[in-house]
C-alpha atoms as a PDB file:
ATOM      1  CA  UNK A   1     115.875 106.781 109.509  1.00  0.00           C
ATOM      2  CA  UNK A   2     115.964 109.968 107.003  1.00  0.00           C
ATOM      3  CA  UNK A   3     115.776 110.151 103.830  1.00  0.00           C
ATOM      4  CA  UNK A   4     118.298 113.098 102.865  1.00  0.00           C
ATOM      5  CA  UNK A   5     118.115 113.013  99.419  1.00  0.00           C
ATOM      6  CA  UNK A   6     115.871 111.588  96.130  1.00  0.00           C
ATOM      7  CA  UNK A   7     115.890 111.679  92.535  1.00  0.00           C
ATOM      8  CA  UNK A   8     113.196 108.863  92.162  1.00  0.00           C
ATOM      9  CA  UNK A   9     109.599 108.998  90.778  1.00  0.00           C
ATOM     10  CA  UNK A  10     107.802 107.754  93.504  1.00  0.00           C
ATOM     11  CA  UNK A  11     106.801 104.596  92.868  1.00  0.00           C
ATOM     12  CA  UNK A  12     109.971 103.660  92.587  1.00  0.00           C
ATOM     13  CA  UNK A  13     110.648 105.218  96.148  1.00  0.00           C
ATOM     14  CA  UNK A  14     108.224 103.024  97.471  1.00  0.00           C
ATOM     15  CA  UNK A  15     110.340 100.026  96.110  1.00  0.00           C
ATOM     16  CA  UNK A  16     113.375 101.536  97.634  1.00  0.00           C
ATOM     17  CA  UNK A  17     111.697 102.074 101.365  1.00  0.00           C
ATOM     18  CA  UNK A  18     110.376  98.682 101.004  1.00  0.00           C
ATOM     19  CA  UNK A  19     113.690  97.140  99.995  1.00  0.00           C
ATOM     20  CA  UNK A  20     115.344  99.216 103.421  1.00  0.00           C
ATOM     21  CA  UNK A  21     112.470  98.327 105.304  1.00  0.00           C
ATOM     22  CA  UNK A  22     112.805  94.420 104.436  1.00  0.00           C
ATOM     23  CA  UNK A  23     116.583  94.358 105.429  1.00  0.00           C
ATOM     24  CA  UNK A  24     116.117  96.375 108.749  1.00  0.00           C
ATOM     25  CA  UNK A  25     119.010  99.411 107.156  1.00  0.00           C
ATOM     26  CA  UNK A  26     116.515 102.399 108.392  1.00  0.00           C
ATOM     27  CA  UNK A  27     116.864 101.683 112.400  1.00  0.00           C
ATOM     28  CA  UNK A  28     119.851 100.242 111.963  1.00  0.00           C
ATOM     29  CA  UNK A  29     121.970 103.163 112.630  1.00  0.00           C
ATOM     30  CA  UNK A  30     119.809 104.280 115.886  1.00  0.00           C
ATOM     31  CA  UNK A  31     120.519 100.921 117.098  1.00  0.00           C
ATOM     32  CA  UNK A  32     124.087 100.708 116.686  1.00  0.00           C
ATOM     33  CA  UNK A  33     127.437 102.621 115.621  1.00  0.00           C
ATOM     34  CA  UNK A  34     127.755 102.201 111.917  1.00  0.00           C
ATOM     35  CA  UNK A  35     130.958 103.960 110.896  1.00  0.00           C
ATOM     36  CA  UNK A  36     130.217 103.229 107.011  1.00  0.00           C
ATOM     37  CA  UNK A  37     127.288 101.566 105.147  1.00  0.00           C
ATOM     38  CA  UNK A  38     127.613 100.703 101.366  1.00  0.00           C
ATOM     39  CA  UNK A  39     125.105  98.891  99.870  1.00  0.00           C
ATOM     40  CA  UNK A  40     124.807  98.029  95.648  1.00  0.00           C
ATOM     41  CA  UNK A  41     122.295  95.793  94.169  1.00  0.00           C
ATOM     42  CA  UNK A  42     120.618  95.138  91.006  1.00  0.00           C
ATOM     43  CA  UNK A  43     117.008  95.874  91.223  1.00  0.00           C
ATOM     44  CA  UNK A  44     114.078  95.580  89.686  1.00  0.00           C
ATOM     45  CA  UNK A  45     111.299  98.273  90.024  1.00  0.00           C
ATOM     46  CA  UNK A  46     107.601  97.755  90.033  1.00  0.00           C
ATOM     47  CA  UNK A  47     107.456 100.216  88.024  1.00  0.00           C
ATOM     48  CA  UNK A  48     109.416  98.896  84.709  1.00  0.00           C
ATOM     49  CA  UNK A  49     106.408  95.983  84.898  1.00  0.00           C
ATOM     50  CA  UNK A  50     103.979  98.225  84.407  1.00  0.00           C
ATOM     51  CA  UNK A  51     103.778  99.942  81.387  1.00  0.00           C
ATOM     52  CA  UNK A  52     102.027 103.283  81.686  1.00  0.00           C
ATOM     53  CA  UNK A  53     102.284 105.229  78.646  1.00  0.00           C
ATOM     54  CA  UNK A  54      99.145 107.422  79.272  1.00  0.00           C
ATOM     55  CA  UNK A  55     101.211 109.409  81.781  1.00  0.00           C
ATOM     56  CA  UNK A  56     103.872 111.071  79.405  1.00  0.00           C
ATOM     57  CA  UNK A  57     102.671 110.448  75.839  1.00  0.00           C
ATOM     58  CA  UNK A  58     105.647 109.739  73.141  1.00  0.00           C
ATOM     59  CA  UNK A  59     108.113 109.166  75.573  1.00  0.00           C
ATOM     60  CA  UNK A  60     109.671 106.017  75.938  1.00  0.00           C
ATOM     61  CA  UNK A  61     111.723 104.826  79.064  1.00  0.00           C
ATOM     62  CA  UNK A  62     115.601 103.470  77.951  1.00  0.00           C
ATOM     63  CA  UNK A  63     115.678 100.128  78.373  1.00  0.00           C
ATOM     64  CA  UNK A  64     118.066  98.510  81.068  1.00  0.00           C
ATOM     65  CA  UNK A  65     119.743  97.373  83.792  1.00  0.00           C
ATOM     66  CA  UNK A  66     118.521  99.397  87.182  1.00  0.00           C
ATOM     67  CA  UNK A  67     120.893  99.231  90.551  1.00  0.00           C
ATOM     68  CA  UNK A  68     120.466 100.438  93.823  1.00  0.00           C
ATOM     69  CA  UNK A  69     123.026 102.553  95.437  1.00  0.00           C
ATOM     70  CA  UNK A  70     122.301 103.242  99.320  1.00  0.00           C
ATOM     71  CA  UNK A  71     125.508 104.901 101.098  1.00  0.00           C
ATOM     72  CA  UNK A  72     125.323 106.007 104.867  1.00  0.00           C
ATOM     73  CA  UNK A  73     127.958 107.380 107.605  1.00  0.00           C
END
């Protein structure tokens, strides 16, 4: 149930705990042995619906296709 490391902004954090949460992966390794856990998704953050522009003026987000990679031993 750590998180041991993030690069996200954190709304998009929020998505990702959510996502975890949802599919029970957080308590899943207190509950049982897990010897590897590889999980890849296409995703689709909250946060690309929202367009916020007032936060970082004249910078524009690439456009494209987001994935989720979650990986735990």
């Amino acid at each position: 149930g750590y998180l041991i490391a993030n690069h996200l902004p954190k709304e998009d954090l929020l998505d990702m705990c959510l996502y975890c949460q949802h599919y029970c992966l957080l308590p899943l390794a207190s509950e049982q042995r897990v010897g590897q856990l590889v999980v890849w998704r296409e995703v689709f953050p909250q946060r690309r619906t929202q367009s916020n522009t007032t936060a970082h003026p004249g910078y524009c987000e690439p456009h494209g296709r987001h994935f989720l990679l979650i990986v735990g031993l």
